[in-house]
C-alpha atoms as a PDB file:
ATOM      1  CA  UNK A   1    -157.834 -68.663  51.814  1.00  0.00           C
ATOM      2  CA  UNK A   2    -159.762 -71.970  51.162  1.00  0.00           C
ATOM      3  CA  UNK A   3    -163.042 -70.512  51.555  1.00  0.00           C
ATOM      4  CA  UNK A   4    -161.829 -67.469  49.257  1.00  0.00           C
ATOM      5  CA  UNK A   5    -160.412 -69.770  46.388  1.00  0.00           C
ATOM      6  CA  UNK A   6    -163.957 -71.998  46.636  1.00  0.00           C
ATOM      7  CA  UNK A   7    -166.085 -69.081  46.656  1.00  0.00           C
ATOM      8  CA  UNK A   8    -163.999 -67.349  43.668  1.00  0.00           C
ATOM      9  CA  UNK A   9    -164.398 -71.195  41.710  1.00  0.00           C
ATOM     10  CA  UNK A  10    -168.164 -71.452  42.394  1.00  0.00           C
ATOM     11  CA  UNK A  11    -168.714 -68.105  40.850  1.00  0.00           C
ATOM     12  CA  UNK A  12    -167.150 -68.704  37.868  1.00  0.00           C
ATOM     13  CA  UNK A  13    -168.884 -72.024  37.339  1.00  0.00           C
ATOM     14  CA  UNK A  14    -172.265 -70.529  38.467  1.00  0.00           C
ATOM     15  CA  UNK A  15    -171.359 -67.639  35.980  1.00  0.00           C
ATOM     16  CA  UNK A  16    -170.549 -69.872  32.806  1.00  0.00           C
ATOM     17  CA  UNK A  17    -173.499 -72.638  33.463  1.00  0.00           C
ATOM     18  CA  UNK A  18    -176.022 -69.997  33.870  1.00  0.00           C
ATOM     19  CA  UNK A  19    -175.077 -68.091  30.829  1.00  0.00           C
ATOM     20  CA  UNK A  20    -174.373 -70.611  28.483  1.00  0.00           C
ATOM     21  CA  UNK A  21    -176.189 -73.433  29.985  1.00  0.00           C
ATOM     22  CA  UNK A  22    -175.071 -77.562  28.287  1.00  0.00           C
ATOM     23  CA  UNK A  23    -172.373 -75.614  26.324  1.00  0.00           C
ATOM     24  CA  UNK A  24    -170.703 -73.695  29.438  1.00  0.00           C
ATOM     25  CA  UNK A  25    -171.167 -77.481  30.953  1.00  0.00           C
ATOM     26  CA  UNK A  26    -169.002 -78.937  27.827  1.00  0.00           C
ATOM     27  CA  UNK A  27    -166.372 -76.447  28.340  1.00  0.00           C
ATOM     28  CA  UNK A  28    -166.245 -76.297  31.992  1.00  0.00           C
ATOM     29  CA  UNK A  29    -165.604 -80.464  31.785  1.00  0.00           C
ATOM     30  CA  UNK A  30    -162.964 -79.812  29.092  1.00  0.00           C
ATOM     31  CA  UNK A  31    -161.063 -77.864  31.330  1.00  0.00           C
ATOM     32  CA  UNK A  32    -161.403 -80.149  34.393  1.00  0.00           C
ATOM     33  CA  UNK A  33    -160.274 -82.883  32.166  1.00  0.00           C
ATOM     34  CA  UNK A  34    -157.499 -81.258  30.095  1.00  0.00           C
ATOM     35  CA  UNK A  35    -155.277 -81.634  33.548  1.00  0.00           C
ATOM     36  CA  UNK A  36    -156.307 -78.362  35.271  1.00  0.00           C
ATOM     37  CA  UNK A  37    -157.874 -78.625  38.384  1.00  0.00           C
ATOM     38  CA  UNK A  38    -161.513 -76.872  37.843  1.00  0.00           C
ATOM     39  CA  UNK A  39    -163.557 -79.182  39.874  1.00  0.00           C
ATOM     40  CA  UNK A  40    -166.562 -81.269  38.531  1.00  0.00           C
ATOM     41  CA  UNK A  41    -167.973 -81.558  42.418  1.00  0.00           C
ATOM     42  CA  UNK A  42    -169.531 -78.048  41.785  1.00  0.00           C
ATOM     43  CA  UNK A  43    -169.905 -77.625  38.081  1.00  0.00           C
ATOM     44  CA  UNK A  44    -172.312 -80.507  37.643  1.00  0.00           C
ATOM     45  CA  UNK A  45    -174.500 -80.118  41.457  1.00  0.00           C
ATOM     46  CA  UNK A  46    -175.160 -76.900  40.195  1.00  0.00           C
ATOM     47  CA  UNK A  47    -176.001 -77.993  36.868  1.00  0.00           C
ATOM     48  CA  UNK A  48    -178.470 -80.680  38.492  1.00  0.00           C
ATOM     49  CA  UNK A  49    -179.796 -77.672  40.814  1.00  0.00           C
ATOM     50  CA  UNK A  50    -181.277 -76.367  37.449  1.00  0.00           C
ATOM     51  CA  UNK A  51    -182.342 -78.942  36.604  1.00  0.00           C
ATOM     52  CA  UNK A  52    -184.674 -79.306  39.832  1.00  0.00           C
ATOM     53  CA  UNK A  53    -185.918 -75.446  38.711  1.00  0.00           C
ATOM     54  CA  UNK A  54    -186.734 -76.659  35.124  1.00  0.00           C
ATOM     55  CA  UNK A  55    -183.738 -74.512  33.487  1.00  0.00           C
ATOM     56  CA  UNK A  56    -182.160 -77.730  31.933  1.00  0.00           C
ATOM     57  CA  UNK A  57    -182.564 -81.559  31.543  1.00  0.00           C
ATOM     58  CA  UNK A  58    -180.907 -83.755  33.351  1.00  0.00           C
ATOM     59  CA  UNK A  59    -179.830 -86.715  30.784  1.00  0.00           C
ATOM     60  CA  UNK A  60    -178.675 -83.760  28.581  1.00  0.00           C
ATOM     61  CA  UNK A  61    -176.653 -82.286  31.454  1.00  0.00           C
ATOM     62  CA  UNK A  62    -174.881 -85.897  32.046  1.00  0.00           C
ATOM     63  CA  UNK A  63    -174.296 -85.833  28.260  1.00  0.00           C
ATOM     64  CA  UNK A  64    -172.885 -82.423  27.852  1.00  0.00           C
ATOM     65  CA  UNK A  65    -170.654 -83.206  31.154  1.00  0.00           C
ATOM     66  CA  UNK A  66    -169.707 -86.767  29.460  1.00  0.00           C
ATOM     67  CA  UNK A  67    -168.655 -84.878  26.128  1.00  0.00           C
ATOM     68  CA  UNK A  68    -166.902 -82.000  27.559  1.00  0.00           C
ATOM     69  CA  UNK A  69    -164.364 -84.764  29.420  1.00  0.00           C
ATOM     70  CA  UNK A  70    -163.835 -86.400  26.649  1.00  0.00           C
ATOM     71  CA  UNK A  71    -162.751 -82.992  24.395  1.00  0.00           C
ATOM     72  CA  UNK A  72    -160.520 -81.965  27.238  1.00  0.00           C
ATOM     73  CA  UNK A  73    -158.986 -85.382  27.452  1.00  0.00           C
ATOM     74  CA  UNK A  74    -158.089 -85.093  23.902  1.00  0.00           C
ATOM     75  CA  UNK A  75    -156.007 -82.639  24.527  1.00  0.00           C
ATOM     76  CA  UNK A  76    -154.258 -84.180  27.323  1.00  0.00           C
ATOM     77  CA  UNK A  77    -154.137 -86.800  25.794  1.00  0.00           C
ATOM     78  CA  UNK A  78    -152.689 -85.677  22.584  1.00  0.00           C
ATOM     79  CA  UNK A  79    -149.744 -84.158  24.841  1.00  0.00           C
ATOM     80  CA  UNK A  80    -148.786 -87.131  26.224  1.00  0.00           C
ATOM     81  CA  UNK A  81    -148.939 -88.641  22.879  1.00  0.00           C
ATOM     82  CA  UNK A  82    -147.149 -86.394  20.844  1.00  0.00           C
ATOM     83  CA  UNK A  83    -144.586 -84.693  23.227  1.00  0.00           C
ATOM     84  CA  UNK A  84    -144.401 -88.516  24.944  1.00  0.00           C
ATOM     85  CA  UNK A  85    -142.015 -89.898  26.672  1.00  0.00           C
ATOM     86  CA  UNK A  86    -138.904 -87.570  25.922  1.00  0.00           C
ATOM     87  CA  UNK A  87    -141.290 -84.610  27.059  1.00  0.00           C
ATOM     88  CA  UNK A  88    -141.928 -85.599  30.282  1.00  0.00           C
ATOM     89  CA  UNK A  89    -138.134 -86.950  30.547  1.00  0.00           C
ATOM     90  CA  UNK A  90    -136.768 -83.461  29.840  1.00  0.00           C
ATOM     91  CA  UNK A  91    -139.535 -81.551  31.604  1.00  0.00           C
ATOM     92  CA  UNK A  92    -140.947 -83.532  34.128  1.00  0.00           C
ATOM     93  CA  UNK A  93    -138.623 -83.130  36.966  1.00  0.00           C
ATOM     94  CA  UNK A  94    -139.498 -79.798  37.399  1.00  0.00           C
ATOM     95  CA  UNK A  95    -143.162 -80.782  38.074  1.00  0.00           C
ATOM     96  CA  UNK A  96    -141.743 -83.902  40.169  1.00  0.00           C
ATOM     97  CA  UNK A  97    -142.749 -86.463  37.540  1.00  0.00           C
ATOM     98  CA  UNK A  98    -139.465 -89.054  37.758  1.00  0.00           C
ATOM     99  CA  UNK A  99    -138.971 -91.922  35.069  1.00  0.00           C
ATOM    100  CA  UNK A 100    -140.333 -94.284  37.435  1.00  0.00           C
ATOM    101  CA  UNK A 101    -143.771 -93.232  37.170  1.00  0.00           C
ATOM    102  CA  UNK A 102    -143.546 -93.106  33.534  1.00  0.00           C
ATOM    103  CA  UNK A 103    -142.237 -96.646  33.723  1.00  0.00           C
ATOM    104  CA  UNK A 104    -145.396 -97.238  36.389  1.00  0.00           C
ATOM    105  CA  UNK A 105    -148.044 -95.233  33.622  1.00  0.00           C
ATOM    106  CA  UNK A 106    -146.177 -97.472  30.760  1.00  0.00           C
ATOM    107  CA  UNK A 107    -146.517-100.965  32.410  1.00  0.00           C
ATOM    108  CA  UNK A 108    -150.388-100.246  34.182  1.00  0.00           C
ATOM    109  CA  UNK A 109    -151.776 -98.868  30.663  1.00  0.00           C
ATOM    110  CA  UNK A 110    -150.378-102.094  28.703  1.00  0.00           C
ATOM    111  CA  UNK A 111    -152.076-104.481  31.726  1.00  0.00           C
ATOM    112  CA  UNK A 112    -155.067-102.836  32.524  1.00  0.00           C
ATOM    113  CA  UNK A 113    -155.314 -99.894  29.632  1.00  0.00           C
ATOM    114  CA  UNK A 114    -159.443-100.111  29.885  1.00  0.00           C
ATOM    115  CA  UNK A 115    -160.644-100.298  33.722  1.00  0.00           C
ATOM    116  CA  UNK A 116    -157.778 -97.875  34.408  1.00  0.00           C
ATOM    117  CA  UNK A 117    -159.665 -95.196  32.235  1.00  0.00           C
ATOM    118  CA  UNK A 118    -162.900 -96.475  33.190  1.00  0.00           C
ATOM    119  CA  UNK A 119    -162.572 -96.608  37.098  1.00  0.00           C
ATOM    120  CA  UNK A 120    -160.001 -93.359  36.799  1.00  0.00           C
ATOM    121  CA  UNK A 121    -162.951 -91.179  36.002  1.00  0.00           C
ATOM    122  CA  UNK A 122    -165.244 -92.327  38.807  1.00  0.00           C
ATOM    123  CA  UNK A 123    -162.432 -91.076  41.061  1.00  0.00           C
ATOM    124  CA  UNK A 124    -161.953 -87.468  42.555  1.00  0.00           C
ATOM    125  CA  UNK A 125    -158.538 -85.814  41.219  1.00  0.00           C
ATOM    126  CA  UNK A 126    -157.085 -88.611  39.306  1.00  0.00           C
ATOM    127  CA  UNK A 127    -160.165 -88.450  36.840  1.00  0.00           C
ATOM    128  CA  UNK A 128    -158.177 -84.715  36.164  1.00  0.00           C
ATOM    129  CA  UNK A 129    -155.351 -86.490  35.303  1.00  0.00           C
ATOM    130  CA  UNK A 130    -155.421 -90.222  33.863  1.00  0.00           C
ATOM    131  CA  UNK A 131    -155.633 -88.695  30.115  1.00  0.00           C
ATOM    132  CA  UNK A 132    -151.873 -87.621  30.091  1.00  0.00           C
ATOM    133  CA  UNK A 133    -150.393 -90.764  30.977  1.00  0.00           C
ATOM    134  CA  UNK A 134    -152.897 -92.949  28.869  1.00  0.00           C
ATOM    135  CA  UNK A 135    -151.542 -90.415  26.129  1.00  0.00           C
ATOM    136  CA  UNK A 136    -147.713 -91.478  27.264  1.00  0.00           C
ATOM    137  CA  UNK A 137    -148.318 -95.174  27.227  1.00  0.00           C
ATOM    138  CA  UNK A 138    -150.150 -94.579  23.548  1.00  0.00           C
ATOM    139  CA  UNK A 139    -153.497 -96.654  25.026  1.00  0.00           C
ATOM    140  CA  UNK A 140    -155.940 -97.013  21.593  1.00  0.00           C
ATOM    141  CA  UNK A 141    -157.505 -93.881  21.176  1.00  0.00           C
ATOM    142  CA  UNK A 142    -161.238 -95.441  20.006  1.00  0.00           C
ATOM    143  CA  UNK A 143    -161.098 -97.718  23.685  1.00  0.00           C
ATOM    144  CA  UNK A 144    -159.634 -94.217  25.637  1.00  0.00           C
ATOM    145  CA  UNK A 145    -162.368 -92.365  24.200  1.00  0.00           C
ATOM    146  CA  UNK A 146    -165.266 -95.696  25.017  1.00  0.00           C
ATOM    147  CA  UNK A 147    -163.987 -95.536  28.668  1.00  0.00           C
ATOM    148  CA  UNK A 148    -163.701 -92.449  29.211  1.00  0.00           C
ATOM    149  CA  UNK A 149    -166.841 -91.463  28.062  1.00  0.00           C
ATOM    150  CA  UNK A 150    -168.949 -93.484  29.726  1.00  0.00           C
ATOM    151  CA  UNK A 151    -167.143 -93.451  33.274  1.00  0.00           C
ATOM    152  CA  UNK A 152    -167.749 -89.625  33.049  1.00  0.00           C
ATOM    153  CA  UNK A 153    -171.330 -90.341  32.156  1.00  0.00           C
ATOM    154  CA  UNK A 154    -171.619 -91.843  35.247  1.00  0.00           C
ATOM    155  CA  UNK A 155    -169.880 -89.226  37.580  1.00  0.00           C
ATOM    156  CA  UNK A 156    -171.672 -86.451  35.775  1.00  0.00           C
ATOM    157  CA  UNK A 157    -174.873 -88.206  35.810  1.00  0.00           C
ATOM    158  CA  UNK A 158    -174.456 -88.872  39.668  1.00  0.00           C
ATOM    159  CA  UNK A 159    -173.262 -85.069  40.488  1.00  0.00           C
ATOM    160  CA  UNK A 160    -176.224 -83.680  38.488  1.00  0.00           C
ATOM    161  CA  UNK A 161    -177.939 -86.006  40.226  1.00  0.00           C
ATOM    162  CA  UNK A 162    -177.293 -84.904  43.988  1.00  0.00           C
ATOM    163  CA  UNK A 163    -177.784 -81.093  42.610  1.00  0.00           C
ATOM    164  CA  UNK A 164    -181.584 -82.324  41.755  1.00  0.00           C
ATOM    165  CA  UNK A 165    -182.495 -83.556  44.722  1.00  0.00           C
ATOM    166  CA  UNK A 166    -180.853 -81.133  46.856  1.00  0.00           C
ATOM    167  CA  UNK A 167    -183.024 -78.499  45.072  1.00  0.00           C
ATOM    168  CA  UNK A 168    -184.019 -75.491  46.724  1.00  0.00           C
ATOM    169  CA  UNK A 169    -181.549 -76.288  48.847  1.00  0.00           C
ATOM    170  CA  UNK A 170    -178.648 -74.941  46.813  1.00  0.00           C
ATOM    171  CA  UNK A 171    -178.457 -72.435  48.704  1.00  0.00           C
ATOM    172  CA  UNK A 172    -177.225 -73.813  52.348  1.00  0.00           C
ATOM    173  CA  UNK A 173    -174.501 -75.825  51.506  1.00  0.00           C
ATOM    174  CA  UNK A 174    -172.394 -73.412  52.142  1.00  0.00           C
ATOM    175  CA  UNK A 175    -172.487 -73.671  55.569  1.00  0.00           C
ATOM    176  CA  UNK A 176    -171.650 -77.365  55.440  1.00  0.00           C
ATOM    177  CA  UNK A 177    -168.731 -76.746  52.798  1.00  0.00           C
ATOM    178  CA  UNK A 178    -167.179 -74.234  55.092  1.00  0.00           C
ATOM    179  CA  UNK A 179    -167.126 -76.471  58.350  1.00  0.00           C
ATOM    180  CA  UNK A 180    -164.660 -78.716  55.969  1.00  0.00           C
ATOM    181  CA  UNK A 181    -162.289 -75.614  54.827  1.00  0.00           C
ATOM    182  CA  UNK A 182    -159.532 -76.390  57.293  1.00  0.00           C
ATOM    183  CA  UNK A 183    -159.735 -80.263  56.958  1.00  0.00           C
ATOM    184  CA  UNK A 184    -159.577 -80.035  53.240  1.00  0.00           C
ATOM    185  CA  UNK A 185    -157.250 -77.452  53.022  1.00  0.00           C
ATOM    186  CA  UNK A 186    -154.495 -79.598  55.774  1.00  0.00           C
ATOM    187  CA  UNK A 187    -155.101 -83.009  53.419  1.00  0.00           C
ATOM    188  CA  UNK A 188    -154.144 -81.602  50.243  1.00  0.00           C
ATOM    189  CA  UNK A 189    -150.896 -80.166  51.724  1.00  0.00           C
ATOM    190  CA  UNK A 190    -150.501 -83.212  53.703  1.00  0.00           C
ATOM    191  CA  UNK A 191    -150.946 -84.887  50.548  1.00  0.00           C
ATOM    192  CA  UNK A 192    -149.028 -82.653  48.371  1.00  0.00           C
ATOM    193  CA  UNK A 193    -146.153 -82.708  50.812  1.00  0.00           C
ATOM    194  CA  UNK A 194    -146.086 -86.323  50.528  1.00  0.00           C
ATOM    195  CA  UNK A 195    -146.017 -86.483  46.836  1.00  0.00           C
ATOM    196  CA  UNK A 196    -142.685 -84.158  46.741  1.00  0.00           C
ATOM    197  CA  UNK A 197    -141.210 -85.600  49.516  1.00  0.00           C
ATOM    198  CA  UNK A 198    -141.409 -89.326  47.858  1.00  0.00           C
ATOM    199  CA  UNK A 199    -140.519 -87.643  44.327  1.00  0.00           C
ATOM    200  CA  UNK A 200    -137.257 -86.208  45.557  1.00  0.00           C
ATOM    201  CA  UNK A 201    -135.782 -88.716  47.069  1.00  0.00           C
ATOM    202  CA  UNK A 202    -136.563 -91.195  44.252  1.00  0.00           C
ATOM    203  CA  UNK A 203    -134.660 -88.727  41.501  1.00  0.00           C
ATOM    204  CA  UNK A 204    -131.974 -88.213  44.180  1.00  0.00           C
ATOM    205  CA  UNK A 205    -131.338 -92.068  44.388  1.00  0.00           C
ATOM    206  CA  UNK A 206    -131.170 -91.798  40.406  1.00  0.00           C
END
């Protein structure tokens, strides 16, 4: 099932980049960062693998990546803005989001707004994620935008980077990507598990 969803995600990248090139970059990144899970670990290695056959440029690729995170964060953003607090209050239980992590988003953004951002989107998963509660805790949207801009530039950068040198390559990392199905697939329900198990008995205490 792993290798099935992977395969079925690598197309579609594959499909977009190669058809609309830095723009299907910028819109693939606006999804990953608009809180739904389209991950940046193949969009930009493939983008870097054209780059290493001449097809695109690699500083443009890290900007189109940068840009297309920080549209999609807008949006989440903007959510957890405008819908705020009182959204997630009346909604969020039935995603497992309790009042204490809003009280947890509320006091980190107001201590540590900037590196939050920043060091959020040099991280795997939470980059998807830290524009919704930066939205809830109403961080200054010129320093949200800074930070996140330029910690994507980094990860993008870095991603296209490992698709250039790996090249030709391309091709053969499949066989190493499938050796890791069944870890992967066992730590994100391990994980996941853990995250509902720790939600529910916090809202059943309140």
């Amino acid at each position: 099932m792993m290798e099935k969803l992977i395969g079925l995600l690598a197309g579609f990248v594959i499909a977009v980049i190669s058809s609309w090139r830095y723009a299907g970059i910028v819109l693939l990144m606006a999804i990953e960062s608009a809180c739904i899970p389209l991950p940046s670990e193949i969009i930009m290695p493939f983008s870097g693998y054209l780059v290493s056959t001449g097809t695109l440029v690699l500083w443009l690729v890290a900007v189109a990546g940068a840009v297309g995170c920080v549209v999609g964060s807008w949006l989440a953003y903007a959510l957890g803005a405008w819908g705020g607090r009182p959204l997630v209050e009346r909604y969020g239980r039935y995603v497992l989001v309790s009042h204490h992590d809003l009280d947890l988003a509320d006091r980190w953004f107001q201590r540590h707004g900037d590196i939050t951002i920043f060091i959020g989107r040099l991280l795997p998963v939470v980059r998807t994620f830290i524009a919704f509660p930066a939205g809830v805790a109403r961080m200054p949207l010129w320093r949200f935008t800074a930070y996140t801009f330029l910690g994507s530039l980094i990860w993008c950068w870095g991603l296209a980077w490992i698709g250039l040198k790996l090249g030709q390559h391309w091709d053969t990392l499949g066989v190493y990507f499938h050796r890791f199905d069944a870890l992967i697939g066992v730590a994100i329900l391990g994980g996941l598990a853990l995250y509902v198990w720790r939600h529910l008995r916090h809202m059943r205490r309140h």
